[in-house]
N, C-alpha and C. Protein backbone atom coordinates (compact mmCIF):
# COMPACT_ATOMS: atom_id res chain seq x y z
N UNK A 1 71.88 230.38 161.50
CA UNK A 1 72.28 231.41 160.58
C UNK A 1 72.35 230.88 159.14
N UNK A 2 72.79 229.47 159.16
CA UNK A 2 72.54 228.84 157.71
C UNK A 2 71.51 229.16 156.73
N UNK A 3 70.67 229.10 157.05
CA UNK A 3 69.64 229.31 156.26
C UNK A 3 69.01 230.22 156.25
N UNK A 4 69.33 231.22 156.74
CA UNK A 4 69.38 233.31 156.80
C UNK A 4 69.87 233.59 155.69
N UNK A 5 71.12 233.24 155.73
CA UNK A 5 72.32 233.90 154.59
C UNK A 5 71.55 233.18 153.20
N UNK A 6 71.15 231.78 152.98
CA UNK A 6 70.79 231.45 151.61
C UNK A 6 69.37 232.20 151.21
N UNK A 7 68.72 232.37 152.65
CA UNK A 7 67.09 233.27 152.24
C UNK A 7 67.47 234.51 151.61
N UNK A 8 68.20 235.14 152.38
CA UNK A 8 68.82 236.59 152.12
C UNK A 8 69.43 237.08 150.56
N UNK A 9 70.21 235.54 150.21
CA UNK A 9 70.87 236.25 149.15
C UNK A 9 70.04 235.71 147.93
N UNK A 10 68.71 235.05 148.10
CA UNK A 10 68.01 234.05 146.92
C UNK A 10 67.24 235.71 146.91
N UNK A 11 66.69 236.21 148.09
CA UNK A 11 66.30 237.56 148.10
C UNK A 11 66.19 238.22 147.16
N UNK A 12 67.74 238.48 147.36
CA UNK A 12 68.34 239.76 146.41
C UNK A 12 69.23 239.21 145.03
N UNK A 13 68.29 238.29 144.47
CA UNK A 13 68.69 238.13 143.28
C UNK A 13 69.80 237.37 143.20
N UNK A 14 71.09 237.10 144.15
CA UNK A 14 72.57 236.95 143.99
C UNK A 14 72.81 235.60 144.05
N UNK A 15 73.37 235.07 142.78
CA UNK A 15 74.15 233.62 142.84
C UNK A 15 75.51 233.38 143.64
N UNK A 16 75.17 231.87 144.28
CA UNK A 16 76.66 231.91 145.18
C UNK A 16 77.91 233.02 144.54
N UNK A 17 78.25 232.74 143.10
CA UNK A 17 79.19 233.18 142.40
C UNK A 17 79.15 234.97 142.48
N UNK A 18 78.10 235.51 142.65
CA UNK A 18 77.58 237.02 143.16
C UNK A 18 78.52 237.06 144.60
N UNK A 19 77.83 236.51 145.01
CA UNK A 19 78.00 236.99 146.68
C UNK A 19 79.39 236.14 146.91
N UNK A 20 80.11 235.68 146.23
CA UNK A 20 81.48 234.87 146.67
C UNK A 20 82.09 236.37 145.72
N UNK A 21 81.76 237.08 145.05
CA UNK A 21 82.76 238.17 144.38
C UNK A 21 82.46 239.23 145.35
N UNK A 22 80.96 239.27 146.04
CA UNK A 22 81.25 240.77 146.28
C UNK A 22 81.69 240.75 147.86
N UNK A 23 82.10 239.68 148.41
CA UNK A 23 82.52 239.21 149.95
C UNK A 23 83.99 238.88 149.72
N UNK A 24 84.65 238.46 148.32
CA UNK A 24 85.88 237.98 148.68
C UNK A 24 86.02 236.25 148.96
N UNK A 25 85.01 235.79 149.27
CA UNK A 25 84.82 234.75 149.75
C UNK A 25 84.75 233.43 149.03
N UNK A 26 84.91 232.60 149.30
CA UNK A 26 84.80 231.51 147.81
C UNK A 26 83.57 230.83 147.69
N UNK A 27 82.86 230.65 146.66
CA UNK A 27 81.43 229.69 146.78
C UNK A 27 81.61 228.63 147.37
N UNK A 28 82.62 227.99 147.59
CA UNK A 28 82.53 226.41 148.05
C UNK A 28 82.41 226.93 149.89
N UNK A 29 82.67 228.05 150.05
CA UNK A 29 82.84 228.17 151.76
C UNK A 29 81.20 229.06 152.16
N UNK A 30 80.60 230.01 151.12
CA UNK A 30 79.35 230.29 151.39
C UNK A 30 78.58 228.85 150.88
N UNK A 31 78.47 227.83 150.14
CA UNK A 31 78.08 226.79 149.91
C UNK A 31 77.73 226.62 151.33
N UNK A 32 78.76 225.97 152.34
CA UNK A 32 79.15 224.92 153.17
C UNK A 32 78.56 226.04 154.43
N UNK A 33 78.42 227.17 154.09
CA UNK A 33 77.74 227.98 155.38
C UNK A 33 76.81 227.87 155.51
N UNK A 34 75.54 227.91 154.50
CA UNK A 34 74.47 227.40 153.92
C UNK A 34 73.93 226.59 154.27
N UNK A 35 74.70 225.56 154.42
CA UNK A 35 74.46 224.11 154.48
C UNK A 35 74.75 223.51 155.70
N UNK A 36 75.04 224.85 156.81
CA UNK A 36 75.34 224.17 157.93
C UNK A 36 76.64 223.56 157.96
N UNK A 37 77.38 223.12 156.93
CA UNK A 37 78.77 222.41 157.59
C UNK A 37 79.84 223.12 157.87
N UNK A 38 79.87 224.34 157.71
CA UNK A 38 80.94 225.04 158.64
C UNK A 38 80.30 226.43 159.02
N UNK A 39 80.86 226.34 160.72
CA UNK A 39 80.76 227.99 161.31
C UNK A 39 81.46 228.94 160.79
N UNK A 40 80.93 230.04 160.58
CA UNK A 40 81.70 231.41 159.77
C UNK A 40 82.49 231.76 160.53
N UNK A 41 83.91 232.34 160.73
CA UNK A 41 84.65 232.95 161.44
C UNK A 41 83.84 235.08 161.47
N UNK A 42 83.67 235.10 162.94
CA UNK A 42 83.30 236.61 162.82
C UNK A 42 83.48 237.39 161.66
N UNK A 43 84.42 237.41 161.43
CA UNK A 43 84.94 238.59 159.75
C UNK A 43 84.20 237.81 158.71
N UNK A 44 84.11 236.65 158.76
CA UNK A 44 83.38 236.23 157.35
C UNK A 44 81.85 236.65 157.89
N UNK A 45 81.19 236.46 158.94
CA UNK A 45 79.89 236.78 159.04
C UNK A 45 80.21 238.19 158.86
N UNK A 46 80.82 238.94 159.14
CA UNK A 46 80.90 240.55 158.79
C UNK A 46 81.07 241.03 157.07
N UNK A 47 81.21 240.25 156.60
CA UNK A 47 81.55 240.37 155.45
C UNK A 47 80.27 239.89 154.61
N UNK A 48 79.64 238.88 154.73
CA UNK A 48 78.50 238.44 154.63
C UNK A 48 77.09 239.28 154.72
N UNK A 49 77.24 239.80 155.90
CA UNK A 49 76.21 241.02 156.58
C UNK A 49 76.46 241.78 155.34
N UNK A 50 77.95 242.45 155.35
CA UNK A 50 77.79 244.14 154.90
C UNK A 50 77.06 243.70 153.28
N UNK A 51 77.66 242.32 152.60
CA UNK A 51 77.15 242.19 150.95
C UNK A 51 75.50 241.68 151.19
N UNK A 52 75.03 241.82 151.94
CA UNK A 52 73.53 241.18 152.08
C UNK A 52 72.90 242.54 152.69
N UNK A 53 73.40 243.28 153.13
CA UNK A 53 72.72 244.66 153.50
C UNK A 53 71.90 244.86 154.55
N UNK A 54 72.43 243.74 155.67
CA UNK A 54 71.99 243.69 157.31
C UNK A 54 73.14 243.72 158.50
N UNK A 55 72.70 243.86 159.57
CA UNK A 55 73.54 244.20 160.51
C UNK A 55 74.22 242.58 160.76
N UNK A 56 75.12 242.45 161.27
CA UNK A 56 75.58 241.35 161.87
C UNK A 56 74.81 240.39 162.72
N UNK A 57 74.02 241.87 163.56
CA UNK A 57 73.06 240.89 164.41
C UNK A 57 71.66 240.53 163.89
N UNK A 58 71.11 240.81 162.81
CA UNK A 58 69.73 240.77 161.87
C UNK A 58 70.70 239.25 161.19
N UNK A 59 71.59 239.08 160.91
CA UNK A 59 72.15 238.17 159.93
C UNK A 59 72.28 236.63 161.35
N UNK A 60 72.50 236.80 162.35
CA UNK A 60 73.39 236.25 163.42
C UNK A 60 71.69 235.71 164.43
N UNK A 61 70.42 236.68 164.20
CA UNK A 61 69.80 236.37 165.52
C UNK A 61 68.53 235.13 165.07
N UNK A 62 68.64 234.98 164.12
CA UNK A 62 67.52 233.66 164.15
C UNK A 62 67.40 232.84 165.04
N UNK A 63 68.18 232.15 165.54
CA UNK A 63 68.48 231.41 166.75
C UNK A 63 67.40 231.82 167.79
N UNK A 64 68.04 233.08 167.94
CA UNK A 64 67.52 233.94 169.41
C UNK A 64 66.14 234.27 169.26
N UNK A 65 65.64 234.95 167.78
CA UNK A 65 64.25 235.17 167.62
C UNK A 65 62.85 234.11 167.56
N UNK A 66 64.05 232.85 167.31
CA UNK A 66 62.67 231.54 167.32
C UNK A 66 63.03 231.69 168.82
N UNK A 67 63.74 231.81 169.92
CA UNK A 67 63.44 231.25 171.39
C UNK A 67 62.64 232.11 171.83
N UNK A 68 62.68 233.52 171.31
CA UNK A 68 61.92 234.83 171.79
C UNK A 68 60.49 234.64 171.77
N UNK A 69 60.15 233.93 170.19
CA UNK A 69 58.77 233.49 169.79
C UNK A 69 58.50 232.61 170.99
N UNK A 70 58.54 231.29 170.82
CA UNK A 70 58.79 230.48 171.30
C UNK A 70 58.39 230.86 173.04
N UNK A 71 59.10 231.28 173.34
CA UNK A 71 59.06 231.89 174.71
C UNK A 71 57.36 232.73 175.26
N UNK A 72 57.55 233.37 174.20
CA UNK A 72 56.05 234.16 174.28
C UNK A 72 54.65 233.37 173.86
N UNK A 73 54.40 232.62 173.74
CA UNK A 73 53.75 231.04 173.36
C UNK A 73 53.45 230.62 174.77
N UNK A 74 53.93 230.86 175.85
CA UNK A 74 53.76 229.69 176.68
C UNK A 74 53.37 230.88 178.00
C-alpha cells in the first residue's frame, strides 16, 4: 500500500503538507506510510482513501492485484 498512497497523491497534485491538512494527519506519519515504516491503523487508511478519492479497497489491494496478475501468468 506504500507506494499506492505516494502514486496517488503525486497524482493529484498534493504535497505531503496537502494531504496531512486534508486527512488530519501529520506529514511525518504519511511520510513513514510511504516509506513503508509504519502500518496505517484502519481509520488512518480510511481517511487516506476518502482525501485521495478511492475506496479503501482500490487504496488497500495492490498486494492482492500483483498475486491476481501473477497468478494468471502461469
Amino acid at each position: 500500500m506504500n507506494g499506492k498512497v505516494k502514486k496517488l497523491r503525486e497524482q493529484r497534485a498534493l504535497s505531503l503538507s496537502d494531504l496531512a491538512q486534508i486527512t488530519g494527519l501529520s506529514r511525518v506519519t504519511i511520510n513513514r506510510i510511504e516509506n513503508g515504516k509504519q502500518k496505517p491503523m484502519p481509520r488512518t487508511i480510511r481517511k487516506l482513501a476518502n482525501a485521495l478519492g478511492v475506496t479503501v479497497e482500490e487504496l488497500t489491494s495492490e498486494q492482492a492485484s500483483f498475486l491476481n496478475v501473477a497468478g494468471n501468468r502461469q
